[in-house]
N, C-alpha and C. Protein backbone atom coordinates (compact mmCIF):
# COMPACT_ATOMS: atom_id res chain seq x y z
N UNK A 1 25.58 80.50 -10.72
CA UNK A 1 25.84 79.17 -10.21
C UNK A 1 27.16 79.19 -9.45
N UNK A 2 27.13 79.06 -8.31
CA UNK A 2 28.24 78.63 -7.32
C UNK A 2 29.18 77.81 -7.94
N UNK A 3 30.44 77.56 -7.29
CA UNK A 3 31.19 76.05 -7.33
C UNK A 3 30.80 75.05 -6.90
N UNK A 4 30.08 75.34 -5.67
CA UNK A 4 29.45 74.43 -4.85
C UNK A 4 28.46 73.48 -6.00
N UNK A 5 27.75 74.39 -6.79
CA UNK A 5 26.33 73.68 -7.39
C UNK A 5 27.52 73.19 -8.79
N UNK A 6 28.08 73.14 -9.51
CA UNK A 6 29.08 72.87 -10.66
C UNK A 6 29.04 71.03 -10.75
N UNK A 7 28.84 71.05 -11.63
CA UNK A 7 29.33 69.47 -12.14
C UNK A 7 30.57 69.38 -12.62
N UNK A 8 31.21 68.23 -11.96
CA UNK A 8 32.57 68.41 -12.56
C UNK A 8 32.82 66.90 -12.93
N UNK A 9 33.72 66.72 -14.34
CA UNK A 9 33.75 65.30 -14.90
C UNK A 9 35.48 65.11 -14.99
N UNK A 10 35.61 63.73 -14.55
CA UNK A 10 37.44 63.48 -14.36
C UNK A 10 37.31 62.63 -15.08
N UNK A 11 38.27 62.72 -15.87
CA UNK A 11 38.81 61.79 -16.80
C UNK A 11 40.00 61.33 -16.87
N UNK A 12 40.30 60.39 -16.95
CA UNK A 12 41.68 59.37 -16.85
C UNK A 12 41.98 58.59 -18.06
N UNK A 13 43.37 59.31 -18.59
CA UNK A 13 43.63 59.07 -19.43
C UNK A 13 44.71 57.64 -19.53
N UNK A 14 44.15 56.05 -19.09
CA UNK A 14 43.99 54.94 -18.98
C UNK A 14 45.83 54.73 -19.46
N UNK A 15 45.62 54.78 -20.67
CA UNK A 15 46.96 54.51 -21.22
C UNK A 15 48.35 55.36 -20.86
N UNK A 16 48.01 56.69 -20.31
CA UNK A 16 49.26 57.36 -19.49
C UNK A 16 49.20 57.47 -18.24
N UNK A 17 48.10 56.56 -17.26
CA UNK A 17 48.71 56.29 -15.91
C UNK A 17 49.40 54.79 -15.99
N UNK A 18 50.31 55.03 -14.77
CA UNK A 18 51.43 54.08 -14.27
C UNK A 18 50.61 53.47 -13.27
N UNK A 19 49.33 54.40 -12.67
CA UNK A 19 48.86 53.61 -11.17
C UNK A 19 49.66 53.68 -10.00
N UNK A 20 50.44 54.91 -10.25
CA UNK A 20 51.42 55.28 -8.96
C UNK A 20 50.45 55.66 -7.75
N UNK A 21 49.28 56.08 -7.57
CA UNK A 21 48.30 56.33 -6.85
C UNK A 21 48.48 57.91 -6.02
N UNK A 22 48.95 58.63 -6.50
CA UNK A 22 49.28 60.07 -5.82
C UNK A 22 47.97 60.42 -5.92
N UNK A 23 46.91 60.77 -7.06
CA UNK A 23 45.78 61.39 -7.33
C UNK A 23 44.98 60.42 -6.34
N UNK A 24 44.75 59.57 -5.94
CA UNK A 24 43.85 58.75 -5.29
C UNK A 24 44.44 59.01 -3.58
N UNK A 25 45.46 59.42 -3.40
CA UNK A 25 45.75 59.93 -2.03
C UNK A 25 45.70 60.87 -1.57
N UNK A 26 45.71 62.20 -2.91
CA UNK A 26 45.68 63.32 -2.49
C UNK A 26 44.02 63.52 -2.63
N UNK A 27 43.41 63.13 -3.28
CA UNK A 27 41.72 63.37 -3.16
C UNK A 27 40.95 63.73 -1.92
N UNK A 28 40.72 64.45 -1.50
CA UNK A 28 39.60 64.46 -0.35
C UNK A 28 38.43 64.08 -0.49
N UNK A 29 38.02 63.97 -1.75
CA UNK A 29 36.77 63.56 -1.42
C UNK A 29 36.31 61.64 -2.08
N UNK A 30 37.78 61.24 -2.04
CA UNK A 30 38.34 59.99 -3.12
C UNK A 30 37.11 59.57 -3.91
N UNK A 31 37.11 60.29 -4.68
CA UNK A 31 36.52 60.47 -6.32
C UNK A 31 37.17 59.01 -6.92
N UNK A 32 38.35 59.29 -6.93
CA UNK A 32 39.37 58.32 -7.24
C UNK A 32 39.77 56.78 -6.83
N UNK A 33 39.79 55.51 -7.66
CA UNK A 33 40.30 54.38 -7.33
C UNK A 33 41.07 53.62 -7.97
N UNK A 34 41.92 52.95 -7.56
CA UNK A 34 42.54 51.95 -8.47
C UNK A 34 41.29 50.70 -9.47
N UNK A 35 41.85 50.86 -10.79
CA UNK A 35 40.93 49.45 -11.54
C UNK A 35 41.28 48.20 -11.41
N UNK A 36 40.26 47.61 -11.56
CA UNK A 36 40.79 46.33 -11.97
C UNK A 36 41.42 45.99 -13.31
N UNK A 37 41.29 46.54 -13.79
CA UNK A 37 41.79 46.47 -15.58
C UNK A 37 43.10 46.76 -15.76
N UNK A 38 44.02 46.41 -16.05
CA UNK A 38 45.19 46.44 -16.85
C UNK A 38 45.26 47.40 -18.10
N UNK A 39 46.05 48.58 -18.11
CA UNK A 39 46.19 49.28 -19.15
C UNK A 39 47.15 49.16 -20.06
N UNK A 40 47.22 49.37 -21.23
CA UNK A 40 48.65 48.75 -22.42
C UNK A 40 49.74 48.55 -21.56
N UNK A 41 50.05 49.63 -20.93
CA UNK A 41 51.55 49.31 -20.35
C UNK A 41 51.65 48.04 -19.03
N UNK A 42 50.57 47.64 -18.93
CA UNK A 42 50.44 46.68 -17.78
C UNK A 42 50.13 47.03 -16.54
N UNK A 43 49.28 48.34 -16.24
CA UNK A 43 49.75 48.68 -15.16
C UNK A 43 47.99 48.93 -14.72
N UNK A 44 47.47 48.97 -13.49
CA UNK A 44 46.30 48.88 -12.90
C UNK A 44 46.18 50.68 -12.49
N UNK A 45 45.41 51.32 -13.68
CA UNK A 45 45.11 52.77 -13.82
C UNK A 45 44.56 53.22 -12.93
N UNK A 46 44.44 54.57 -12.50
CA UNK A 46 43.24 55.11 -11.43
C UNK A 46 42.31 55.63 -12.60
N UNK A 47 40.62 55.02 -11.56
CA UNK A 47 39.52 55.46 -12.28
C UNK A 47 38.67 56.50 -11.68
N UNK A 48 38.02 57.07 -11.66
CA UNK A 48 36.77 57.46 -10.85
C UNK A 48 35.75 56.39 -10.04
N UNK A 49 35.87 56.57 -9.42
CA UNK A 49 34.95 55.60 -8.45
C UNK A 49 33.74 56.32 -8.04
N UNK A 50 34.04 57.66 -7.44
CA UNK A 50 32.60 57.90 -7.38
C UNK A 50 32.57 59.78 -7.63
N UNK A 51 32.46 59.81 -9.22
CA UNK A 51 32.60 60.85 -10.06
C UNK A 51 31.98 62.15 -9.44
N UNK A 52 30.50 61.71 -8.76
CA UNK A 52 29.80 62.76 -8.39
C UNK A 52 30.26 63.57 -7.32
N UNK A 53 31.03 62.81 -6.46
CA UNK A 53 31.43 63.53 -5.48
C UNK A 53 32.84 64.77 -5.67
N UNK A 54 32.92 64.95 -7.04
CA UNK A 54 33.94 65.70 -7.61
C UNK A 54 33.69 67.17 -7.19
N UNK A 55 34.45 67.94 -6.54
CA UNK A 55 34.45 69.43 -6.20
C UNK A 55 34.82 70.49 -6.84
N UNK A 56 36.13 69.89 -8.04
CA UNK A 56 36.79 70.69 -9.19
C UNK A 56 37.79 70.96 -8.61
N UNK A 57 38.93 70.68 -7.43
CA UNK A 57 39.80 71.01 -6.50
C UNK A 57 41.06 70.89 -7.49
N UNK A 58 40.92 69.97 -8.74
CA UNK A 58 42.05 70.00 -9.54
C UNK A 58 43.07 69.42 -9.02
N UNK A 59 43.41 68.98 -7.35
CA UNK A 59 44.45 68.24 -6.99
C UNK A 59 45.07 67.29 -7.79
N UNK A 60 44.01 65.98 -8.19
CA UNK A 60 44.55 65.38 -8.78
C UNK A 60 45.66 65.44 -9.77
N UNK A 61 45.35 66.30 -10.83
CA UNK A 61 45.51 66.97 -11.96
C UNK A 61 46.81 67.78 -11.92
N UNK A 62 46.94 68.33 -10.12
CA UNK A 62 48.14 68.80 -9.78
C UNK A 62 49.40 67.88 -9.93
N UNK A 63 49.04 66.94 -8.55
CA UNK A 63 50.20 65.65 -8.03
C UNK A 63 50.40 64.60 -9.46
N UNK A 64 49.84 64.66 -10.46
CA UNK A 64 49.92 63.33 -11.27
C UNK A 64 50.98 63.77 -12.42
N UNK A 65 52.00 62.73 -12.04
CA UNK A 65 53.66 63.32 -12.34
C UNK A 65 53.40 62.61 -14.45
N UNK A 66 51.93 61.78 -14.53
CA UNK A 66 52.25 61.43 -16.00
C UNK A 66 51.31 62.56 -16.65
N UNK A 67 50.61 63.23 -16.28
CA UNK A 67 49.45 64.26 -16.66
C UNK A 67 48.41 63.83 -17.79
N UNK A 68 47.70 62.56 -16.76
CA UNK A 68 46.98 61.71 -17.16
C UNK A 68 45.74 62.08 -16.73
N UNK A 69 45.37 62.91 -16.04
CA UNK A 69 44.12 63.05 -15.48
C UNK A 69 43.57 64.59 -16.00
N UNK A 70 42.31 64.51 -16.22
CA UNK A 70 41.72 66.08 -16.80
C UNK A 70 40.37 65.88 -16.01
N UNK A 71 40.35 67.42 -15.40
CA UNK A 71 38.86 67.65 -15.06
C UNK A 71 37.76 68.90 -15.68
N UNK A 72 36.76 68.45 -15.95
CA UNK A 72 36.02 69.67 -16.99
C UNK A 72 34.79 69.69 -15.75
N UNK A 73 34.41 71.21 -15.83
CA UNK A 73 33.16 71.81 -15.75
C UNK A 73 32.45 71.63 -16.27
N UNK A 74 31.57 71.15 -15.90
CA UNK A 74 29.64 71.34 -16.98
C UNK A 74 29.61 69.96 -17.31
């Protein structure tokens, strides 16, 4: 199985983003969006918006200064 063919799942860990939006800018393929929801600390989290289009590029995961975001294979 290629990378190409790989499912990849992002997860956002709600309560340790700030919603600074680095992962949602650095995305190429913006997987990534701001919520509408308010997280404990008050702050409007990045979610997945459109999961499938995930490549496994890990950027996000790079730029995100609270290390709130995880991406898994399979």
């Amino acid at each position: 199985m290629s990378k190409k063919d790989k499912v990849f799942t992002v997860k956002v860990r709600r309560d340790f983003c700030k919603g600074c939006g680095l992962c949602i800018e650095f995305c190429k393929k913006e997987v990534l969006g701001t919520s509408a929801k308010l997280n404990r600390m008050g702050y409007n989290p990045a979610e997945p918006v459109k999961p499938e289009a995930c490549i496994g590029c890990m950027m996000c995961t790079q730029v995100c200064p609270d290390l709130a975001i995880e991406v898994y294979s399979g």
